[in-house]
C-alpha atoms as a PDB file:
ATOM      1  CA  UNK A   1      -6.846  15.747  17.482  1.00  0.00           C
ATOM      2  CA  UNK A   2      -6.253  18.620  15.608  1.00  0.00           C
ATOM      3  CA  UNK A   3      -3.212  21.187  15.814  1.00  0.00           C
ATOM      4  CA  UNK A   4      -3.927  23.354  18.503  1.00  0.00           C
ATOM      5  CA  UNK A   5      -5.323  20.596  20.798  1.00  0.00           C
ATOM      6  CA  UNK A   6      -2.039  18.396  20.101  1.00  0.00           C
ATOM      7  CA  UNK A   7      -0.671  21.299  20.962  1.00  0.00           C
ATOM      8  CA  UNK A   8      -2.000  21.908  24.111  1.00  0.00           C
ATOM      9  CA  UNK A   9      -1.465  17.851  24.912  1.00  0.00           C
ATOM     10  CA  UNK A  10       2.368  18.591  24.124  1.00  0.00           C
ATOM     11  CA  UNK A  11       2.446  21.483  26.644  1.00  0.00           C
ATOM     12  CA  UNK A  12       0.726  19.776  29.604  1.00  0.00           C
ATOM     13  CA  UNK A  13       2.324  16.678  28.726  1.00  0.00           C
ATOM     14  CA  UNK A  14       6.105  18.545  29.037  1.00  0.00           C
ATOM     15  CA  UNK A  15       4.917  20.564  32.040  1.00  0.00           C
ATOM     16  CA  UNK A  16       4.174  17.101  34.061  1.00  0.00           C
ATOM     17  CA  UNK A  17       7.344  15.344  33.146  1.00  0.00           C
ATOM     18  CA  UNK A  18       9.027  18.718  34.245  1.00  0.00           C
ATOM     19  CA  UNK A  19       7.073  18.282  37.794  1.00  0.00           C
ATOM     20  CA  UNK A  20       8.349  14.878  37.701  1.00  0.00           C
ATOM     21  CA  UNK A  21      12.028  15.570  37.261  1.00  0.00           C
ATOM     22  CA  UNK A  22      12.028  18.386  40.431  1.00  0.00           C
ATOM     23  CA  UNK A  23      10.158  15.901  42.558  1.00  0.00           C
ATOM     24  CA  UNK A  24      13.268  13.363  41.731  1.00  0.00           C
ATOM     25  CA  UNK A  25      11.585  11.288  39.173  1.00  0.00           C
ATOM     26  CA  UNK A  26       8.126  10.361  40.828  1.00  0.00           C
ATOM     27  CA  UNK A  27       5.123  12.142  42.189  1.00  0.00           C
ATOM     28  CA  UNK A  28       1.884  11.496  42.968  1.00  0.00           C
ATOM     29  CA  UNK A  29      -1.053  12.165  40.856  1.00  0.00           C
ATOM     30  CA  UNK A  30      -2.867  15.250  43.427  1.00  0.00           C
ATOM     31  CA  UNK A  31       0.464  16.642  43.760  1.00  0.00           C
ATOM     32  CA  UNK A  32       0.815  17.433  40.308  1.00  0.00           C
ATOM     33  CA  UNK A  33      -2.214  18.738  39.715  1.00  0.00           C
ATOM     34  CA  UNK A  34      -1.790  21.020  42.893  1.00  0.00           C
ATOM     35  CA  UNK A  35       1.507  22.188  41.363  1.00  0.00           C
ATOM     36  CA  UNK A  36       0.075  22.940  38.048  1.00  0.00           C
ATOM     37  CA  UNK A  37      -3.076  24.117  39.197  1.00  0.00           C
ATOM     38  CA  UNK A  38      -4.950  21.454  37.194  1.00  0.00           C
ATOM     39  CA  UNK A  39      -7.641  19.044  37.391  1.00  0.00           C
ATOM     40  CA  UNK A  40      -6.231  15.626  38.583  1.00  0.00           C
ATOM     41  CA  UNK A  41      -8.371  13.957  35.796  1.00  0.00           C
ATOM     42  CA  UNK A  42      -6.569  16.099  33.473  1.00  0.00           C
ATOM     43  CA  UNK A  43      -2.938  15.188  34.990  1.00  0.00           C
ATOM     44  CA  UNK A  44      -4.043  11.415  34.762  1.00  0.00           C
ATOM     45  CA  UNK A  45      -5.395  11.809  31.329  1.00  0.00           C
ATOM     46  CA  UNK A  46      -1.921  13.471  30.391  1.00  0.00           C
ATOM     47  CA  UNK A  47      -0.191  10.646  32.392  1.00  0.00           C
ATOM     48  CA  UNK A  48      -1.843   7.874  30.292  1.00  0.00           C
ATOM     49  CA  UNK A  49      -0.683   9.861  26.967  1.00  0.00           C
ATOM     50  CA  UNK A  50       2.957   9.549  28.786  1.00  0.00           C
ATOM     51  CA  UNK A  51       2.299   5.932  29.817  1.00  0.00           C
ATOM     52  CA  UNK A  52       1.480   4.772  26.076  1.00  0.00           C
ATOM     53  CA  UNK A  53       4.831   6.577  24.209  1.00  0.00           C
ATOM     54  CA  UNK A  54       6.660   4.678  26.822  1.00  0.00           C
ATOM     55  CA  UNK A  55       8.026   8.181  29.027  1.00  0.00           C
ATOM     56  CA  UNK A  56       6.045   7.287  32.665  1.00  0.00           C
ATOM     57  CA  UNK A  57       4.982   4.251  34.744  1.00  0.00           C
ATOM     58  CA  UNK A  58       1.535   4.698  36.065  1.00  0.00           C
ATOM     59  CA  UNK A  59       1.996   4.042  39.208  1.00  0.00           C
ATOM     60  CA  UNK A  60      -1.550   3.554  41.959  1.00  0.00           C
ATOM     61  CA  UNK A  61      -2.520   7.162  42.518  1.00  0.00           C
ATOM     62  CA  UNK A  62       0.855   8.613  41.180  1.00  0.00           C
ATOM     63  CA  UNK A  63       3.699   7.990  37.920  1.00  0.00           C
ATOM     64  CA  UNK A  64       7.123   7.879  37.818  1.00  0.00           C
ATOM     65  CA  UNK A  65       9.621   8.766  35.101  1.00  0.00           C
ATOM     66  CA  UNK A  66      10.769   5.779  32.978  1.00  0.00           C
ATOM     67  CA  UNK A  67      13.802   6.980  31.366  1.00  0.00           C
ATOM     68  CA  UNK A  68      16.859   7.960  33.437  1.00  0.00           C
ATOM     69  CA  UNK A  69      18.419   9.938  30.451  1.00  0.00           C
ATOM     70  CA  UNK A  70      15.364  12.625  31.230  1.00  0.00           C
ATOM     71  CA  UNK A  71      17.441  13.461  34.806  1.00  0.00           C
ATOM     72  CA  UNK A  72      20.465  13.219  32.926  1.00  0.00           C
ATOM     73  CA  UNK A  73      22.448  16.345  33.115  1.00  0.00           C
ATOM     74  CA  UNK A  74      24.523  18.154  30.718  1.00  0.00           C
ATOM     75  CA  UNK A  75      27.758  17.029  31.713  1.00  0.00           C
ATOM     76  CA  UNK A  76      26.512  13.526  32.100  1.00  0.00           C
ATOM     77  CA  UNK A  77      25.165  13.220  28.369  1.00  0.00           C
ATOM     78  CA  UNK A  78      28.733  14.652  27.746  1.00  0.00           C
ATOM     79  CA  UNK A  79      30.083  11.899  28.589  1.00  0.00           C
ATOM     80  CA  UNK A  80      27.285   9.430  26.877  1.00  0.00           C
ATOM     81  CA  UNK A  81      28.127   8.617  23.732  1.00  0.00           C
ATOM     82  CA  UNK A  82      31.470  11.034  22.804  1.00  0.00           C
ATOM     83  CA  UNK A  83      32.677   8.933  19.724  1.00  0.00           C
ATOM     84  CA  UNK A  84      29.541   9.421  17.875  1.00  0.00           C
ATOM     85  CA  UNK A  85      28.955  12.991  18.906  1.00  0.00           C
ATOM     86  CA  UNK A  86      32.539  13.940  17.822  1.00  0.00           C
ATOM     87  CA  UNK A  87      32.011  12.234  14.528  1.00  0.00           C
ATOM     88  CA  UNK A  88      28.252  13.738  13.995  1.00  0.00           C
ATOM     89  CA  UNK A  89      30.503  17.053  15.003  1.00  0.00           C
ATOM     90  CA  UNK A  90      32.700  16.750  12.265  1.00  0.00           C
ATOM     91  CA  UNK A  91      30.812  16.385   9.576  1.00  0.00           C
ATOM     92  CA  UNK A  92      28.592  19.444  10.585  1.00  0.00           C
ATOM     93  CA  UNK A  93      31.184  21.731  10.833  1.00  0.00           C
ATOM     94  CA  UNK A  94      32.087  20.345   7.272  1.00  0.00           C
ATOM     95  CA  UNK A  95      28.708  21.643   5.905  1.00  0.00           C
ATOM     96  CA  UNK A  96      29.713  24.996   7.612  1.00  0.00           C
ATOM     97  CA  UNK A  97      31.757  27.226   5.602  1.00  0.00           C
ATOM     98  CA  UNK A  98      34.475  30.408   7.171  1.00  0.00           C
ATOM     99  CA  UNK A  99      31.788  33.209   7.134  1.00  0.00           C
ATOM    100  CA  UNK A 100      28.398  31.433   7.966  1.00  0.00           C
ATOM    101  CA  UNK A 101      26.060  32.924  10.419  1.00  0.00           C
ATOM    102  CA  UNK A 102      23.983  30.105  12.511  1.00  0.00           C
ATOM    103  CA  UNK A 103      22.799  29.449  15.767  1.00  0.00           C
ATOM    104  CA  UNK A 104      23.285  26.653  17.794  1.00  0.00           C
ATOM    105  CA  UNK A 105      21.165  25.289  20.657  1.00  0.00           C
ATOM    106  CA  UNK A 106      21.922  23.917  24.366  1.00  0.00           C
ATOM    107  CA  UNK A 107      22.283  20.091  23.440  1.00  0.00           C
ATOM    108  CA  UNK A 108      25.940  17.886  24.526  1.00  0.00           C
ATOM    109  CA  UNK A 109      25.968  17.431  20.696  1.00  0.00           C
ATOM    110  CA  UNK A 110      25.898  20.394  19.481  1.00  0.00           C
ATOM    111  CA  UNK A 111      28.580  21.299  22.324  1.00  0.00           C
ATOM    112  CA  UNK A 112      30.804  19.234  20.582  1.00  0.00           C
ATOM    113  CA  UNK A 113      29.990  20.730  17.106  1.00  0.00           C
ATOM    114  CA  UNK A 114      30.768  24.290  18.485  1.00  0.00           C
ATOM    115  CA  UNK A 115      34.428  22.629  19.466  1.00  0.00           C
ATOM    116  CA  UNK A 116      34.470  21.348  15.914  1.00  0.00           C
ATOM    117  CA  UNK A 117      33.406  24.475  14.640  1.00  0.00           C
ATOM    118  CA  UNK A 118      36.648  26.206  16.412  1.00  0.00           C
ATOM    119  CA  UNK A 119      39.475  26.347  13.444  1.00  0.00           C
ATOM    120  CA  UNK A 120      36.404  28.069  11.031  1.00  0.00           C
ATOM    121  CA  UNK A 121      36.976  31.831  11.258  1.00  0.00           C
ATOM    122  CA  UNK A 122      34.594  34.512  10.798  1.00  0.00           C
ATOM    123  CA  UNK A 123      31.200  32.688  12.082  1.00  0.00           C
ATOM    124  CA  UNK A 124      28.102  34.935  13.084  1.00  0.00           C
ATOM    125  CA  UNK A 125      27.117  33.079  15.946  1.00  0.00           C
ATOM    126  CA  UNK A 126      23.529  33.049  17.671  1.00  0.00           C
ATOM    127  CA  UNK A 127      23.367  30.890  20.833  1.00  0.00           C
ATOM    128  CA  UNK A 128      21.520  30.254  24.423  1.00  0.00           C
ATOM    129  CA  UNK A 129      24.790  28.169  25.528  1.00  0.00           C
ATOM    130  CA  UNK A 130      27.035  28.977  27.447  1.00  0.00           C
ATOM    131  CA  UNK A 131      29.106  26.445  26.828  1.00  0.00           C
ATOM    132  CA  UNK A 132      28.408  27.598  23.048  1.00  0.00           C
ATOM    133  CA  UNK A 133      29.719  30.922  23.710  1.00  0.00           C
ATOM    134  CA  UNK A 134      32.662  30.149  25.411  1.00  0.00           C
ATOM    135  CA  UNK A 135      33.983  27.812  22.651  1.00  0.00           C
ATOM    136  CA  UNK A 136      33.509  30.045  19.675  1.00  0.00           C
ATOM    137  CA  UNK A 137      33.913  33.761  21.314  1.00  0.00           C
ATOM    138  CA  UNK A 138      36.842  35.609  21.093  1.00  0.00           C
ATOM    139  CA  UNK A 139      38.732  33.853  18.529  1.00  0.00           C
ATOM    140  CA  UNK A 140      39.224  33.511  14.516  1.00  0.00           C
ATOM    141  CA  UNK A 141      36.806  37.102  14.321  1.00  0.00           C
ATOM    142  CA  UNK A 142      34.010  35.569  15.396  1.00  0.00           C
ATOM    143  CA  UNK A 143      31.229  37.488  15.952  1.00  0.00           C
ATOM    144  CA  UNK A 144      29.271  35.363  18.975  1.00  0.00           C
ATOM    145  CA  UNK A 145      25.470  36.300  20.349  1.00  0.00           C
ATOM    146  CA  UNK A 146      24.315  35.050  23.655  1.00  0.00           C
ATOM    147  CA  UNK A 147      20.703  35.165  24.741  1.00  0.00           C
ATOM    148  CA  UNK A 148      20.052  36.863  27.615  1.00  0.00           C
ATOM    149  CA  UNK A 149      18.074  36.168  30.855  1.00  0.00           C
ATOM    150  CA  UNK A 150      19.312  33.211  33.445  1.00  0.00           C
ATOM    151  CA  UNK A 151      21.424  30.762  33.515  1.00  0.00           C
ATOM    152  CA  UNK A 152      19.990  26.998  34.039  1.00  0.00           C
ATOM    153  CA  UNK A 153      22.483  25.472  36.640  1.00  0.00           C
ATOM    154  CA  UNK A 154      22.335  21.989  35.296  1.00  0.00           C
ATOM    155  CA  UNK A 155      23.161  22.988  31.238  1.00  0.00           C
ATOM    156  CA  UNK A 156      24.127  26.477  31.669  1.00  0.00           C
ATOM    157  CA  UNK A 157      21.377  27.372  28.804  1.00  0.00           C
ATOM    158  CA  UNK A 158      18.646  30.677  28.824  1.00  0.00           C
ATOM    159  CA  UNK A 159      15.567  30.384  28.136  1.00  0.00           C
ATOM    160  CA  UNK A 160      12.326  32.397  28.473  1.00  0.00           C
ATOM    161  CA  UNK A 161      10.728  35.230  26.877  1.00  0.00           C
ATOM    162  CA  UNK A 162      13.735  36.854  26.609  1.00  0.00           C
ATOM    163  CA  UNK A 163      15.822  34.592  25.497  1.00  0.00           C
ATOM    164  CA  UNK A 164      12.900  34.148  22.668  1.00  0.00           C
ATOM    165  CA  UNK A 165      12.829  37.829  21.513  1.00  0.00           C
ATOM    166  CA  UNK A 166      16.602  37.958  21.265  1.00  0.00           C
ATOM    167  CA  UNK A 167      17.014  35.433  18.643  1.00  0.00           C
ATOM    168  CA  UNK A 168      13.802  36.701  16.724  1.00  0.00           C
ATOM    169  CA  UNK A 169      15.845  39.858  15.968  1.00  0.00           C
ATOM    170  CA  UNK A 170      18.525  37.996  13.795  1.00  0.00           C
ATOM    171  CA  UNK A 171      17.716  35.599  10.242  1.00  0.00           C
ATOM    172  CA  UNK A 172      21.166  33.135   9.893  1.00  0.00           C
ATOM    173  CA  UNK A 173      21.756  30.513   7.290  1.00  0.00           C
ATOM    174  CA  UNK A 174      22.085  27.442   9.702  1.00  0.00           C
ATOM    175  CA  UNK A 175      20.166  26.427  12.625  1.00  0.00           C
ATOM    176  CA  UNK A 176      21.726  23.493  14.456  1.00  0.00           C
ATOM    177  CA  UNK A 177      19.914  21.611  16.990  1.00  0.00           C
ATOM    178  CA  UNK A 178      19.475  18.623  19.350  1.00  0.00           C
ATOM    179  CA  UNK A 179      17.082  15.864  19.609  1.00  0.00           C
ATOM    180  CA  UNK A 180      15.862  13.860  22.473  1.00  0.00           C
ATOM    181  CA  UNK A 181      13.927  11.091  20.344  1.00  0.00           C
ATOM    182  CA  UNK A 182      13.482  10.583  17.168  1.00  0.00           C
ATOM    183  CA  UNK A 183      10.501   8.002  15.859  1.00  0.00           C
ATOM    184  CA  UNK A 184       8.771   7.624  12.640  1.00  0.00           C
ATOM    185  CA  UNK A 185       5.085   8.268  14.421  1.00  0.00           C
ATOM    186  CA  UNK A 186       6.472  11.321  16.155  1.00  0.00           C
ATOM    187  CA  UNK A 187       9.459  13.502  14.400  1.00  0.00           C
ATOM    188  CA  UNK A 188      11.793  14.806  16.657  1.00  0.00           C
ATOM    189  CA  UNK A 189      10.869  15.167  20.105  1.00  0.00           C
ATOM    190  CA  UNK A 190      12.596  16.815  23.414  1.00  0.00           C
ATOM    191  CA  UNK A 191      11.608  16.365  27.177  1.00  0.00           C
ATOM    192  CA  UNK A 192      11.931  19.902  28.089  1.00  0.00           C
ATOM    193  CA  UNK A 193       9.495  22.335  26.840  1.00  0.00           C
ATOM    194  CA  UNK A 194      11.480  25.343  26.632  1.00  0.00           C
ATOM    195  CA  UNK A 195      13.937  24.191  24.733  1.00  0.00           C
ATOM    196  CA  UNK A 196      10.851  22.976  22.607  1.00  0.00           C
ATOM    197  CA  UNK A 197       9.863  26.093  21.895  1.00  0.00           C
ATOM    198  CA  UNK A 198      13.638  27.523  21.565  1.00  0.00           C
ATOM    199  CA  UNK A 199      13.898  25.540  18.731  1.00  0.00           C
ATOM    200  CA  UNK A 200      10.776  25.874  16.863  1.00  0.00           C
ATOM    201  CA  UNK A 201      12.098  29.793  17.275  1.00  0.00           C
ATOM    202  CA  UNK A 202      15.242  29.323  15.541  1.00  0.00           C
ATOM    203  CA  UNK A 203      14.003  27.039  12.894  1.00  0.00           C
ATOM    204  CA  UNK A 204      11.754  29.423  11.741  1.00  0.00           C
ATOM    205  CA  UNK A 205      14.742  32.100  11.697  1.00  0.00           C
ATOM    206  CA  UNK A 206      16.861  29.990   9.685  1.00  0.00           C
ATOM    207  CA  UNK A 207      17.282  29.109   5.459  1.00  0.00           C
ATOM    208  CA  UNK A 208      18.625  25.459   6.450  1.00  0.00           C
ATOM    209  CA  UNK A 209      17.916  23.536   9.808  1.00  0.00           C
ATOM    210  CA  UNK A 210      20.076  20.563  10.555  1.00  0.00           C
ATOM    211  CA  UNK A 211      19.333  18.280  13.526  1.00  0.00           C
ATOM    212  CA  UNK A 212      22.536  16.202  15.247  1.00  0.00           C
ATOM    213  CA  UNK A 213      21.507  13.392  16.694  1.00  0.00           C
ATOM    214  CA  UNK A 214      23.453  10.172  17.435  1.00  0.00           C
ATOM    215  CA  UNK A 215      21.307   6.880  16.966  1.00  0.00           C
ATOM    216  CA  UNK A 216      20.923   5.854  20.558  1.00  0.00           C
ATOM    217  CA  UNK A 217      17.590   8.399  19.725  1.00  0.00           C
ATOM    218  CA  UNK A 218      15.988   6.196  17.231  1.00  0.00           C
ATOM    219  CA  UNK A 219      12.770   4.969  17.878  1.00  0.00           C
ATOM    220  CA  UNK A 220      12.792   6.708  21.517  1.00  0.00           C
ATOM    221  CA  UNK A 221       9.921   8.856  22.800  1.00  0.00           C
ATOM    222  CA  UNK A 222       9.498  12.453  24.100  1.00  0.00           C
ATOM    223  CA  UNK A 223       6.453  14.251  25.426  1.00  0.00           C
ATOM    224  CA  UNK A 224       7.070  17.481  23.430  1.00  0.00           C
ATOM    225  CA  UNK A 225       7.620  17.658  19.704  1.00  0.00           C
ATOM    226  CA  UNK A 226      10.518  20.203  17.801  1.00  0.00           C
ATOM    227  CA  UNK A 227       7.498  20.986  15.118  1.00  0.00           C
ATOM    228  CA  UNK A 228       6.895  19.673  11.511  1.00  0.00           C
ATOM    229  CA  UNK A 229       9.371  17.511  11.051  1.00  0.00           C
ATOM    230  CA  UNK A 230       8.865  18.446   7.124  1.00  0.00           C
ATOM    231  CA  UNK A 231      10.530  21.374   8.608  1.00  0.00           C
ATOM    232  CA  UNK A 232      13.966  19.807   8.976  1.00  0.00           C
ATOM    233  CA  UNK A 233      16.250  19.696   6.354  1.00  0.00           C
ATOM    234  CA  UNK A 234      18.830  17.647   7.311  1.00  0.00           C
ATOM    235  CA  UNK A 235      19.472  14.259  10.319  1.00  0.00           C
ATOM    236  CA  UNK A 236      23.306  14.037  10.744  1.00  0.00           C
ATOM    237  CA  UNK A 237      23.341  10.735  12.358  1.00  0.00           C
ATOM    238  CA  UNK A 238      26.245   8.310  12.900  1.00  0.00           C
ATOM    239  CA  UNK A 239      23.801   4.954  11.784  1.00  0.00           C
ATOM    240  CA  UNK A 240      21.471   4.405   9.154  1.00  0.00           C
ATOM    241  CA  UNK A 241      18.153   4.772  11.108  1.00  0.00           C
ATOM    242  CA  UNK A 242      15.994   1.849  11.401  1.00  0.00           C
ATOM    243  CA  UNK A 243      13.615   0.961   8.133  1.00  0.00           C
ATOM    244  CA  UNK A 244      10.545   2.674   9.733  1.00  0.00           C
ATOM    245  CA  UNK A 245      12.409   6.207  10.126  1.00  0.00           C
ATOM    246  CA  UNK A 246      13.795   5.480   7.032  1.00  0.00           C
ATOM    247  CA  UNK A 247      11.045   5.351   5.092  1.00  0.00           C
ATOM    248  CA  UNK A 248       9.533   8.541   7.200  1.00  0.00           C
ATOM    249  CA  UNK A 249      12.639  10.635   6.421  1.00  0.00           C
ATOM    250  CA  UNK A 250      11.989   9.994   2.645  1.00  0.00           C
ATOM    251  CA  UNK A 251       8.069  11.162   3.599  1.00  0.00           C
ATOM    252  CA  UNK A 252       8.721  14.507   4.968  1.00  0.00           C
ATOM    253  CA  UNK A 253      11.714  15.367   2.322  1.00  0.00           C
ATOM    254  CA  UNK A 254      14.500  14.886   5.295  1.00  0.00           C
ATOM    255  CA  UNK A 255      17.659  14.083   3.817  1.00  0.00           C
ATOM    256  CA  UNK A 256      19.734  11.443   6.404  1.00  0.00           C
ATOM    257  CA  UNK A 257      23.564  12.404   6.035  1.00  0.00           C
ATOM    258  CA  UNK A 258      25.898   9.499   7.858  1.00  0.00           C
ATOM    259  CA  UNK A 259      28.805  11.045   9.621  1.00  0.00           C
ATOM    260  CA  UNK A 260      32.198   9.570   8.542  1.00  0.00           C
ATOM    261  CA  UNK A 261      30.744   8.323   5.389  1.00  0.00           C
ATOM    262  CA  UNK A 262      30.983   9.642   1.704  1.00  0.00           C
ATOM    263  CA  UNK A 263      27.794  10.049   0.085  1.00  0.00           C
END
């Protein structure tokens, strides 16, 4: 499959499991392909893509999400996992110097990065979060930019065309994202495909891009993928990744930094 057909595969792919999470985690296979106005032998192709990286059950005529952290909101995956995230925090906002201009996406981690990024002074700050915005604005003469457009309810992140063309006026030294899943077939991945293409965005705006990602992520799978995953610089993690992700960080020139450990 070449680029732009993997690329079309990722779209589709994110648009079903998007159908699936409004319909409450299962649908059946005509109803999705009424929604999006598709074939139903594309959906089902699509759904056996999903079926094989482990995201759906192929259910008879329908599919159902496997993975209950894809209906996980944001202030549930704020509470999954806090010791690692705070530690993964820490040592970002110790790569992070008083001054630095960055933007940070909608992910619980980096949530917890913007409240470790709260004693810097001085930041540049380009976000879609909310949550983001609220922790970092006002304070230390910080400069904070919010995205416009609307507000998600469940993460209280904007997205869109909008959102898109806001952060493609401004070039910062950091970008600091989430990840979904992380595999050493795959890169990093994300269920939702807005935020997908939110980060590819700010990657390409960026001289450094760090993913935060705690290692309940290894070897998990995703329907839609960040990008090259040459393209990241750095995996703050709080355990060494398996051997296989390992060896694939090495491959694509990612260097693994382990938070709360001296290198």
């Amino acid at each position: 499959m070449n680029d732009s057909s993997q690329r079309r595969a990722n779209h589709r792919e994110g648009e079903i499991v998007e159908v699936l999470r409004r319909a409450g985690g299962a649908s059946r296979i005509a109803a999705i392909a009424s929604t999006l106005d598709v074939s139903e032998e594309t959906v089902r192709r699509n759904i056996r893509r999903l079926s094989d990286d482990g995201v759906v059950e192929k259910l008879h005529g329908g599919a159902r999400l496997l993975d209950a952290d894809i209906e996980s909101g944001f202030w549930q995956r704020m509470d999954e996992n806090p010791g690692p995230k705070r530690r993964i925090a820490a040592c970002v906002a110790e790569m992070i110097g008083d001054g630095a201009s960055l933007f940070l996406d909608v992910g619980s981690t980096t949530a917890f990065i913007a409240e470790a990024l709260r004693g810097h002074r001085r930041l540049l700050v380009v976000t879609n979060s909310v949550v983001v915005a609220h922790k970092l604005a006002t304070r230390n003469d910080n400069r904070v930019f919010m995205a416009g457009g609307e507000l998600r309810a469940h993460d209280g992140g904007a997205f869109g065309a909008d959102a898109l063309a806001f952060v493609n006026q401004f070039r910062v030294e950091y970008a600091i994202l989430s990840a979904a899943a992380i595999n050493a077939q795959n890169g990093f991945m994300l269920y939702d495909l807005e935020e997908a293409e939110f980060s590819r965005t700010i990657m390409s705006r960026a001289a450094h891009r760090i993913i935060a990602a705690d290692a309940s992520k290894f070897g998990r799978s995703a329907p839609i993928s960040v990008g090259n995953p040459g393209d990241v610089d750095v995996l703050v993690t709080d355990t060494a990744p398996p051997a296989p992700l390992t060896q694939a960080a090495r491959e694509w020139s990612v260097e693994v930094v382990l938070a709360g450990t001296t290198a």
